[in-house]
C-alpha atoms as a PDB file:
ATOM      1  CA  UNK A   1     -18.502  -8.563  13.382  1.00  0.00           C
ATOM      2  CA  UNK A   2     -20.942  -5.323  13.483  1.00  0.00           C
ATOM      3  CA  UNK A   3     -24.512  -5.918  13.731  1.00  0.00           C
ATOM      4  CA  UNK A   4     -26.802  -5.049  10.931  1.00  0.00           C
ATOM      5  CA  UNK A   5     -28.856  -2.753  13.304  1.00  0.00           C
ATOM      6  CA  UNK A   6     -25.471  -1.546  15.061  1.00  0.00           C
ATOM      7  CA  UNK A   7     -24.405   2.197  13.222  1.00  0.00           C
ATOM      8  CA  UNK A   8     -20.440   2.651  12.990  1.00  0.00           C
ATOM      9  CA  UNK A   9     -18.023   5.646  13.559  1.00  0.00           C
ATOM     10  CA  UNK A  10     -15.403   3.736  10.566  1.00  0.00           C
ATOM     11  CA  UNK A  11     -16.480   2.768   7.200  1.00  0.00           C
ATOM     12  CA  UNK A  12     -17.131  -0.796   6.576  1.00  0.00           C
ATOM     13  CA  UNK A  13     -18.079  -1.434   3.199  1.00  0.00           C
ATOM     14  CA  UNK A  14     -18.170   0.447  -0.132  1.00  0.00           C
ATOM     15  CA  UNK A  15     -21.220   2.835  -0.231  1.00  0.00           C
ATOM     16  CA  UNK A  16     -24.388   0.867  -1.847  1.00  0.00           C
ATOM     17  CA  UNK A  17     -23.404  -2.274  -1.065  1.00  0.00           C
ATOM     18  CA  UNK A  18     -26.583  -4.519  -1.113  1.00  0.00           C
ATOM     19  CA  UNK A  19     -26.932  -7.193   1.997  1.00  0.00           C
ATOM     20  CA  UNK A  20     -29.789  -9.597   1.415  1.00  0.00           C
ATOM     21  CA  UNK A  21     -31.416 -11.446   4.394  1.00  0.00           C
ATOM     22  CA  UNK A  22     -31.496 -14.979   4.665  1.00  0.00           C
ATOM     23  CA  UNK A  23     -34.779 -15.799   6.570  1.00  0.00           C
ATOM     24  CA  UNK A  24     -37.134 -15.856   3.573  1.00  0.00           C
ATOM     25  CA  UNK A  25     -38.283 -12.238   4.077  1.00  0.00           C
ATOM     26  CA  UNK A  26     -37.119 -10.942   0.855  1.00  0.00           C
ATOM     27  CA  UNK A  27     -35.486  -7.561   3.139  1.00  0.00           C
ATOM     28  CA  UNK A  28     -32.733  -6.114   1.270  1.00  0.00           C
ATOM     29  CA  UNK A  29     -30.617  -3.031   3.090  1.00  0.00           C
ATOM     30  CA  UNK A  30     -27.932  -0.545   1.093  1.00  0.00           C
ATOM     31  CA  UNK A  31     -24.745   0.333   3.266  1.00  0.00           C
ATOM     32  CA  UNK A  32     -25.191   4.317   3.751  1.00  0.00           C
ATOM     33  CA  UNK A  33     -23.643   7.219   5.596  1.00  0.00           C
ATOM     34  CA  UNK A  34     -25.335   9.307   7.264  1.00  0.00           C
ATOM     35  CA  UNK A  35     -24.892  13.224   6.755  1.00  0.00           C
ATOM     36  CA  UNK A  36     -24.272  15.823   9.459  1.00  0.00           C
ATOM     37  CA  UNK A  37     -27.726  15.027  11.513  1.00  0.00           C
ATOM     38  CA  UNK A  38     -28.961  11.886  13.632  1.00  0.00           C
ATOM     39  CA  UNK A  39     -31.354   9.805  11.921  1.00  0.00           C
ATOM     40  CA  UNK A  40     -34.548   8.673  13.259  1.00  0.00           C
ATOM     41  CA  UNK A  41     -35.507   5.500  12.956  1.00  0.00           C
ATOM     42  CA  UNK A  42     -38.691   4.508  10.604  1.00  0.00           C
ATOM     43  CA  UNK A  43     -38.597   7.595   8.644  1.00  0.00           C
ATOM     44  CA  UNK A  44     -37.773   8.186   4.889  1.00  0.00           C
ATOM     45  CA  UNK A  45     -34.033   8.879   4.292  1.00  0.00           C
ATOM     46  CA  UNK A  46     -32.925  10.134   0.807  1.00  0.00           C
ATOM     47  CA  UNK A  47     -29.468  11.186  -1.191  1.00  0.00           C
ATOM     48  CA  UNK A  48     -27.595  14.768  -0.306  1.00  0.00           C
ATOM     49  CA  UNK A  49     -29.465  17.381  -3.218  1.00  0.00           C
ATOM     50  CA  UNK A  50     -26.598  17.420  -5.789  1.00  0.00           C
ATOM     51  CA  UNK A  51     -23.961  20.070  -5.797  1.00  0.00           C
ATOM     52  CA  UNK A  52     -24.681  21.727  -8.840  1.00  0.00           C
ATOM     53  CA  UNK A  53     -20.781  23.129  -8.701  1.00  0.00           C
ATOM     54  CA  UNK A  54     -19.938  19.113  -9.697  1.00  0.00           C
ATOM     55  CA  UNK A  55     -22.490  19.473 -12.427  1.00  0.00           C
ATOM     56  CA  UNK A  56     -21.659  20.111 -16.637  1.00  0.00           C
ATOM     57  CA  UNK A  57     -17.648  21.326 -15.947  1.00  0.00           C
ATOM     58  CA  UNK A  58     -15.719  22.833 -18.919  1.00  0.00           C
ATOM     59  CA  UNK A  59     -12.395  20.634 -19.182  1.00  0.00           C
ATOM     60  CA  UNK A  60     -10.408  23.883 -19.521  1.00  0.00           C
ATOM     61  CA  UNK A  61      -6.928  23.000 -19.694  1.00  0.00           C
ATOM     62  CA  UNK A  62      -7.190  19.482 -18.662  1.00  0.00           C
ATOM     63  CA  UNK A  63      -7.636  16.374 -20.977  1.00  0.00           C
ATOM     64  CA  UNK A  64      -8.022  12.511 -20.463  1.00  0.00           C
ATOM     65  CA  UNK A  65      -6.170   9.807 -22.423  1.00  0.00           C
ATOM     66  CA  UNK A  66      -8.013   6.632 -23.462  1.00  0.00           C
ATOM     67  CA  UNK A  67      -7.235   4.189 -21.010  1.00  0.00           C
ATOM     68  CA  UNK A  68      -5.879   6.774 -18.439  1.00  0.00           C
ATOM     69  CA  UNK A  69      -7.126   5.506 -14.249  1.00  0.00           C
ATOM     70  CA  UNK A  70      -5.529   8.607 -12.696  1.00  0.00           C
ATOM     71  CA  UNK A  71      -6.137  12.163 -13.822  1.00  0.00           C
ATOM     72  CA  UNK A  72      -6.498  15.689 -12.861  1.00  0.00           C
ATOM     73  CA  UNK A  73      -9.611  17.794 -13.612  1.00  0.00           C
ATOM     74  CA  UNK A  74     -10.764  21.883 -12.928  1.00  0.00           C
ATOM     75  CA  UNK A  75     -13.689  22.496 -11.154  1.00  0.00           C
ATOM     76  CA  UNK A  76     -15.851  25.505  -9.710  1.00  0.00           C
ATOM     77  CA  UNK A  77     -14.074  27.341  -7.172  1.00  0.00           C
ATOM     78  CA  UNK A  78     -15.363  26.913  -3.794  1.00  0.00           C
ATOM     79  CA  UNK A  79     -17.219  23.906  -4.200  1.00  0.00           C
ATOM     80  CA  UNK A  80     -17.110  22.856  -1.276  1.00  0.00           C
ATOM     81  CA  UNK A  81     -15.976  18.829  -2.176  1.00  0.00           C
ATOM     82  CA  UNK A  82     -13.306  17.824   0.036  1.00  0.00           C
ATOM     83  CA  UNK A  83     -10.876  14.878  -0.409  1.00  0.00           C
ATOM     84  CA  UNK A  84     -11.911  11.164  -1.018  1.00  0.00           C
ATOM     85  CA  UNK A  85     -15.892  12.539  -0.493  1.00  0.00           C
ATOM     86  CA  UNK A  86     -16.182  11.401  -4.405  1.00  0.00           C
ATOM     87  CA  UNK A  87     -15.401   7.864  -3.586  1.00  0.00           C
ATOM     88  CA  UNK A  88     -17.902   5.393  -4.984  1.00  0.00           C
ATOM     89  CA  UNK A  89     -19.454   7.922  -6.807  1.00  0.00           C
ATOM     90  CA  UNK A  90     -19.677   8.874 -10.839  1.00  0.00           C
ATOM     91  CA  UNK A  91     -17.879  10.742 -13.116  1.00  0.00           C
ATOM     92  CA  UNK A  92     -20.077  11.290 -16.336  1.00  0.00           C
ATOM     93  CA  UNK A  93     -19.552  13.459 -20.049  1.00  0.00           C
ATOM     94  CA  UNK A  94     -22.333  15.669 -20.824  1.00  0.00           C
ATOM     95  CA  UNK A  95     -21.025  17.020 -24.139  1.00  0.00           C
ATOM     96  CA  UNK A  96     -18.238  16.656 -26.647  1.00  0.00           C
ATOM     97  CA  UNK A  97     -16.253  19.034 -28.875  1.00  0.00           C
ATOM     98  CA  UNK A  98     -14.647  16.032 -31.177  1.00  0.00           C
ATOM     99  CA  UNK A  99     -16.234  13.751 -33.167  1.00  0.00           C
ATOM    100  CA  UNK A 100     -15.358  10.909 -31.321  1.00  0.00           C
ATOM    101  CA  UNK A 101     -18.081  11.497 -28.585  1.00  0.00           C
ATOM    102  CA  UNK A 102     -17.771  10.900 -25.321  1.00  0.00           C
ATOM    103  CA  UNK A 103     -21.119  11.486 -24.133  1.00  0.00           C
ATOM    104  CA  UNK A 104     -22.778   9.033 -21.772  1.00  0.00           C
ATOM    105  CA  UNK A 105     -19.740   7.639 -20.880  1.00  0.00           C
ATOM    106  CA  UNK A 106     -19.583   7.046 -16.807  1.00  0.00           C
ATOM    107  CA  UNK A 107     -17.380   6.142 -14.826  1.00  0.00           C
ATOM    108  CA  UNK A 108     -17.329   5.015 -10.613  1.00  0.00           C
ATOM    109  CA  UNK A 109     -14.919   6.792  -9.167  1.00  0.00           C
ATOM    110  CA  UNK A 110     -12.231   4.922  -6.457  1.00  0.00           C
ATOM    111  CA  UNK A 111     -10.986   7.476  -5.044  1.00  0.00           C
ATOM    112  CA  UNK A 112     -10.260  11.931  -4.953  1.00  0.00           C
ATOM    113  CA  UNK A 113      -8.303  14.758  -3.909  1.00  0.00           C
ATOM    114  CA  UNK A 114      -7.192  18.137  -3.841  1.00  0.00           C
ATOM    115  CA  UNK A 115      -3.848  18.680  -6.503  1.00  0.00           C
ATOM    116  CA  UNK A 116      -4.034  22.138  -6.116  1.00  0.00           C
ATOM    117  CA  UNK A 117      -5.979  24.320  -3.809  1.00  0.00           C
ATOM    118  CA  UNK A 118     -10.145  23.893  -4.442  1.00  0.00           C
ATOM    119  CA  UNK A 119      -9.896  24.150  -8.119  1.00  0.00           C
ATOM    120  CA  UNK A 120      -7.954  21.188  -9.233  1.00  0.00           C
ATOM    121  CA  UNK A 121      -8.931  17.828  -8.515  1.00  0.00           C
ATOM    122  CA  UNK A 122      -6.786  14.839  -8.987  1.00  0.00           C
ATOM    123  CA  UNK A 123      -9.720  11.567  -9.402  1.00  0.00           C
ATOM    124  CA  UNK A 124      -8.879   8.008  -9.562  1.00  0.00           C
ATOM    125  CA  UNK A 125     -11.125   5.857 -11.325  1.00  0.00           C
ATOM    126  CA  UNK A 126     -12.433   2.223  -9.843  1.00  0.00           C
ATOM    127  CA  UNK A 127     -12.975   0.712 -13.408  1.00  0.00           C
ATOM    128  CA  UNK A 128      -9.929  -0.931 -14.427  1.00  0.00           C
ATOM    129  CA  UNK A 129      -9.349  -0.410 -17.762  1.00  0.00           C
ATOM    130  CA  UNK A 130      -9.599   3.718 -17.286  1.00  0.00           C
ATOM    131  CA  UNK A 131     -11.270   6.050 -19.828  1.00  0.00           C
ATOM    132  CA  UNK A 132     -12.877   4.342 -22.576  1.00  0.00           C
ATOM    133  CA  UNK A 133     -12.933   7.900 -25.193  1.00  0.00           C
ATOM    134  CA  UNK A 134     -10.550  10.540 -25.312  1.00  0.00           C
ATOM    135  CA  UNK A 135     -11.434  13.918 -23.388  1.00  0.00           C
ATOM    136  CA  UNK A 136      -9.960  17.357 -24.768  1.00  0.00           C
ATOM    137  CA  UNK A 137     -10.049  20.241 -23.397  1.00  0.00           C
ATOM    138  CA  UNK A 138     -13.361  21.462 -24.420  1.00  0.00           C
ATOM    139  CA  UNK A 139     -15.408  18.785 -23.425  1.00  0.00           C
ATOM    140  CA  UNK A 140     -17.479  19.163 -20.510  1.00  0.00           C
ATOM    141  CA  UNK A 141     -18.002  16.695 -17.555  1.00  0.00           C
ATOM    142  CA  UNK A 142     -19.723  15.969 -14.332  1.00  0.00           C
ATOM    143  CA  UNK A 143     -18.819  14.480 -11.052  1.00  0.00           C
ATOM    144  CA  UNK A 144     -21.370  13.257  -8.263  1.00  0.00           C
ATOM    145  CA  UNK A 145     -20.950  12.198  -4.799  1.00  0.00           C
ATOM    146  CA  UNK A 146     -22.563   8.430  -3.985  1.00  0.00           C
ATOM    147  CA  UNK A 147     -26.412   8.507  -3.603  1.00  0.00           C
ATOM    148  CA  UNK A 148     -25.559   6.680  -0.078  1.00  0.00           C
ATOM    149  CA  UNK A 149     -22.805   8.749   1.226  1.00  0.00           C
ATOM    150  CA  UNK A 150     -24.463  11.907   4.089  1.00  0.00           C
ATOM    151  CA  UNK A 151     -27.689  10.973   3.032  1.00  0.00           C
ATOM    152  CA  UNK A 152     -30.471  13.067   4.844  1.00  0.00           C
ATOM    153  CA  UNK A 153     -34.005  12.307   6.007  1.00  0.00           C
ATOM    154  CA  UNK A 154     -36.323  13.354   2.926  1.00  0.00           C
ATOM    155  CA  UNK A 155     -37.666  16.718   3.378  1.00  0.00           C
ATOM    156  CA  UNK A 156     -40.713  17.704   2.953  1.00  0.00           C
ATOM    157  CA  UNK A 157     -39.615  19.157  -0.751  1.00  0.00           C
ATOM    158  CA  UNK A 158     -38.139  16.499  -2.048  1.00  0.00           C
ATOM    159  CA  UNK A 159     -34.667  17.412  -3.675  1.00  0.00           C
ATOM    160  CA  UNK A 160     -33.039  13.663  -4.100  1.00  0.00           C
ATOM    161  CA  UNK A 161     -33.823  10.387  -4.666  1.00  0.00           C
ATOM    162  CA  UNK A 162     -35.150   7.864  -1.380  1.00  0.00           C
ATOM    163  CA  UNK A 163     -32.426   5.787  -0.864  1.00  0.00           C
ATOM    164  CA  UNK A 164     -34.241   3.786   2.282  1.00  0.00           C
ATOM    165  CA  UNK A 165     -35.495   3.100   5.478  1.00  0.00           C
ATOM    166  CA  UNK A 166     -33.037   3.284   9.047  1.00  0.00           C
ATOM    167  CA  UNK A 167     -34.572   0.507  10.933  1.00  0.00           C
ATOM    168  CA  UNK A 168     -32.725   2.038  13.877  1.00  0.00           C
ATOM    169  CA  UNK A 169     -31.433   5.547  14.930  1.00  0.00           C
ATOM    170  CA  UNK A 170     -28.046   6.418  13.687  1.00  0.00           C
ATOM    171  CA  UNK A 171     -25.852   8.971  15.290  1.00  0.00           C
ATOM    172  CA  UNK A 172     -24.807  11.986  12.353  1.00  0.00           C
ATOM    173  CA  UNK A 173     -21.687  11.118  10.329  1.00  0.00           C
ATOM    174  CA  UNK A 174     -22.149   7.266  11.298  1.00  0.00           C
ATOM    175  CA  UNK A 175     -22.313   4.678   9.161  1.00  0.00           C
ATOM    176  CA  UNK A 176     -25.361   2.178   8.566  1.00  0.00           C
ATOM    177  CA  UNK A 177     -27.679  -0.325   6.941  1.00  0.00           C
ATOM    178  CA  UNK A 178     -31.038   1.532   5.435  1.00  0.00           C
ATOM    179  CA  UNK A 179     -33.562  -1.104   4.545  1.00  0.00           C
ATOM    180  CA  UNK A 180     -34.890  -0.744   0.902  1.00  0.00           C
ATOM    181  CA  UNK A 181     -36.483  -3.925   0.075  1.00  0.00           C
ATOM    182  CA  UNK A 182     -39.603  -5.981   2.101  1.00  0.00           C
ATOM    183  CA  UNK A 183     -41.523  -5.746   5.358  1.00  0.00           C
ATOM    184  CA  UNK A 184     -40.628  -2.478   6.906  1.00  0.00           C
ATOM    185  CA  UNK A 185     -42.072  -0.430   9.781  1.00  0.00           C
ATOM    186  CA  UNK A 186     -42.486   3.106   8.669  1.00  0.00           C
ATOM    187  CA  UNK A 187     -43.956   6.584  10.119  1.00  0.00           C
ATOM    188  CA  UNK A 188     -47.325   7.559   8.320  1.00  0.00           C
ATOM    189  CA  UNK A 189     -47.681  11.183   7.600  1.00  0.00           C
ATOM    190  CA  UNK A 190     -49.713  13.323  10.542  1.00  0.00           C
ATOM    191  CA  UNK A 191     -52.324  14.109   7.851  1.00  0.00           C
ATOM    192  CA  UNK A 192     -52.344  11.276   5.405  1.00  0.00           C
ATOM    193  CA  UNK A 193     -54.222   7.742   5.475  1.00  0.00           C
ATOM    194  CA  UNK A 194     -53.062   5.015   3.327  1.00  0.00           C
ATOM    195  CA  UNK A 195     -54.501   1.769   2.382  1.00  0.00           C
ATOM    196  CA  UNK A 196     -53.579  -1.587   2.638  1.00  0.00           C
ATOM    197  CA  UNK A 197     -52.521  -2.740  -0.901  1.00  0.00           C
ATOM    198  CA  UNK A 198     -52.349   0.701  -2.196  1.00  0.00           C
ATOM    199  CA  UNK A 199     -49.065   2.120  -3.488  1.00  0.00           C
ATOM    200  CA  UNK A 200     -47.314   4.451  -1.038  1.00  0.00           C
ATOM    201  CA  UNK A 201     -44.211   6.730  -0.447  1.00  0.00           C
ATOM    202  CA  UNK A 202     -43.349  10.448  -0.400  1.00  0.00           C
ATOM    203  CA  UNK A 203     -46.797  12.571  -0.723  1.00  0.00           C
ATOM    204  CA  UNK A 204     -48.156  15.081  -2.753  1.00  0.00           C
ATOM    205  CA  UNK A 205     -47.846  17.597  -0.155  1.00  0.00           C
ATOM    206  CA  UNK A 206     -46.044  15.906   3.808  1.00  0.00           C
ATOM    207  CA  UNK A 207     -46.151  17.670   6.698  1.00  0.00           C
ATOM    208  CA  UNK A 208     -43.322  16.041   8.663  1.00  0.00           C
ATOM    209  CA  UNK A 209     -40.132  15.166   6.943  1.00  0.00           C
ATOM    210  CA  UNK A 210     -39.938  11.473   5.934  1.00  0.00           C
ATOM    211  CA  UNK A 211     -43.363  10.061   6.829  1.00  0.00           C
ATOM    212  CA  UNK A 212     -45.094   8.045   4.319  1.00  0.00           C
ATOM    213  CA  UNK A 213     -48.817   8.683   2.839  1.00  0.00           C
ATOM    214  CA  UNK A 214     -50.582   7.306  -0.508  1.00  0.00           C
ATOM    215  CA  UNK A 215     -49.465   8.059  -3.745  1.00  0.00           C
ATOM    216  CA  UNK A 216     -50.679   8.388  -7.311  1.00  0.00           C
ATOM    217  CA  UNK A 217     -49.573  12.020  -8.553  1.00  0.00           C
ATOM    218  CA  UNK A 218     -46.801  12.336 -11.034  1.00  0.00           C
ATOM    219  CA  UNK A 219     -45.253  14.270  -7.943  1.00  0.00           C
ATOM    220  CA  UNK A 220     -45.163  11.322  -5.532  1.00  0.00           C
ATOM    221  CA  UNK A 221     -42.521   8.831  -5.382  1.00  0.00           C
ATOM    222  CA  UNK A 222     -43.832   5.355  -4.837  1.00  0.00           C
ATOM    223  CA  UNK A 223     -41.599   3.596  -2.376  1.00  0.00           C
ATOM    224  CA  UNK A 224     -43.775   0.412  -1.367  1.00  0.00           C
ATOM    225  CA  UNK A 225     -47.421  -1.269  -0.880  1.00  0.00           C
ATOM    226  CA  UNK A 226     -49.143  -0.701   2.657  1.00  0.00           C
ATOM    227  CA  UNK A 227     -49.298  -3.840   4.811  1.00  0.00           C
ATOM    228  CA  UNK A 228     -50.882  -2.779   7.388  1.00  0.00           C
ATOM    229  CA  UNK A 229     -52.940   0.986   7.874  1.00  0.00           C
ATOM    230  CA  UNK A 230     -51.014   2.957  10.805  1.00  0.00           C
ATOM    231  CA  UNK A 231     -52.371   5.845  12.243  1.00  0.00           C
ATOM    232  CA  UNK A 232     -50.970   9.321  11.755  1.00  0.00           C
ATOM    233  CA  UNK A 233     -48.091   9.563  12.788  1.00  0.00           C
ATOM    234  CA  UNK A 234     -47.312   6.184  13.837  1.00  0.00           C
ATOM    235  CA  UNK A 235     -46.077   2.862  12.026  1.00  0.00           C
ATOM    236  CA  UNK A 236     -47.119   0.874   9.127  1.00  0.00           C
ATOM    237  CA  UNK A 237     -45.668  -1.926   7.846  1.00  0.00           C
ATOM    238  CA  UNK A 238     -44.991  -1.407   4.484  1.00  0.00           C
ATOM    239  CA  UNK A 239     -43.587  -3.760   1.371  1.00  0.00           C
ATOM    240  CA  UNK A 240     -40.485  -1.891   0.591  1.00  0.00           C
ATOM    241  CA  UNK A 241     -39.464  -1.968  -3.312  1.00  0.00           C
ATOM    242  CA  UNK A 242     -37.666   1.014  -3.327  1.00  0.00           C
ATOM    243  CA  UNK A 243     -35.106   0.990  -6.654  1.00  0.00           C
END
C-alpha cells in the first residue's frame, strides 16, 4: 500500500477523496494531482484558475434527454481540454431557453473525450440516473475540471480556491495527499507576523507564493488559526479548517 506522505506517478483514488486520521488529531487530507510544477512542501497549494473556454457554452446543435449518462456536447475551439482531464469534475446549466428550467442543475462527471476534433466532446456522467431536465439546443452549459486535479501552489494573486497543504514535496504531474484539516506546519510570509489564535491564510498583499500571514480583509482567505508564531519565512503550526 502507498504511504500517505509517498506522491505517485498512477492515480489511486478519485480526485477529492477525503482520508481522515485515526490518532485523535482531527488531520483530514484531499487526494490531489499536482499540475505541471514540483510542489514544495508546507506551502499553500490551490485549484488550476478556471478555463473560461469551459465556462457558459451555447448547446448549438446538441441536446440532452432526461435520463441520458452519455452525451455529446460543442465547445470553444481550442480549448485546450484533453481527454478524461474532466473526470471527477462538474457539468453545470447556467441558463435555459424552455420553461422547464434547467438551471442549477450539476452534474459530476465520470469520465470525457474528444468525438470529433477539439470542438465536440463526448462526456459521461458519474450520477446514475443521468440528466435530471431536458437540454435543447439553446440552453447554455458549463463544464469544470476537479478543484484537485494539476492544482498549483497559490500565487501571490490569488485566482482559485486553496485546496490544502503538501506535507511533503511532490514531483509535477504526481499524485498526492494535501492536508486540509488540523495541526499543520506551514511557511509564514517573509513580511507578515501572525498571532497565535488569530485567523490566518492567504494575505492581503504576499510576497512569496503560498506562505501564510494574518487575515481579516474581505480579500484574504482564512485557511486556519495560528498555533504557534513562526518567523518569516519559516514554519508555523497552524489549525487547518480549510473547506
Amino acid at each position: 500500500m502507498d504511504s500517505l506522505f509517498t506522491p505517485t506517478s498512477a492515480q489511486r483514488h478519485a480526485m477529492g477523496r477525503i482520508l481522515h486520521s485515526n490518532d485523535g488529531t482531527g488531520r483530514m487530507w484531499r487526494y490531489c494531482k499536482n499540475g505541471g510544477t514540483a510542489l514544495t512542501r508546507a506551502f499553500m497549494v490551490s485549484s488550476e484558475a478556471p478555463s473560461a473556454n469551459g465556462l457558459e457554452i451555447v448547446s448549438t446543435g446538441y441536446t440532452m434527454s432526461v435520463g441520458d449518462i452519455r452525451f455529446e456536447m460543442l465547445l470553444t475551439t481550442s480549448n485546450n481540454y484533453s481527454d478524461h482531464e474532466l473526470a471527477d469534475g462538474y457539468l453545470y446549466m447556467n441558463r435555459s431557453a424552455t420553461a422547464g428550467s434547467t438551471v442549477g442543475d450539476t452534474y459530476l462527471i465520470k469520465d470525457n473525450w474528444w468525438y470529433t476534433s477539439d470542438t465536440v466532446m463526448t462526456v459521461e456522467l458519474a450520477d446514475e440516473n443521468g440528466i435530471r431536465t431536458a437540454v435543447v439546443a439553446t440552453d447554455e452549459l458549463s463544464v469544470m475540471k476537479s478543484p484537485f486535479r494539476d492544482v498549483v501552489v497559490t500565487p501571490t494573486t490569488q485566482a482559485a480556491i486553496i485546496v490544502g497543504i503538501p506535507n511533503v514535496d511532490v514531483t509535477a504531474n504526481y499524485y498526492f495527499w494535501a492536508q486540509y484539516r488540523g495541526p499543520c506546519a506551514v511557511i509564514v510570509d517573509t513580511s507578515e507576523t501572525i498571532v497565535i489564535g488569530e485567523p490566518c491564510g492567504y494575505p492581503a498583499t504576499p510576497n512569496v507564493a503560498g506562505a501564510i500571514g494574518p487575515i481579516g480583509a474581505d480579500t484574504d482567505t482564512y485557511i486556519g488559526n495560528a498555533m504557534t508564531v513562526g518567523a518569516a519565512a519559516e514554519p508555523s503550526m497552524v489549525m487547518l479548517n480549510i473547506a
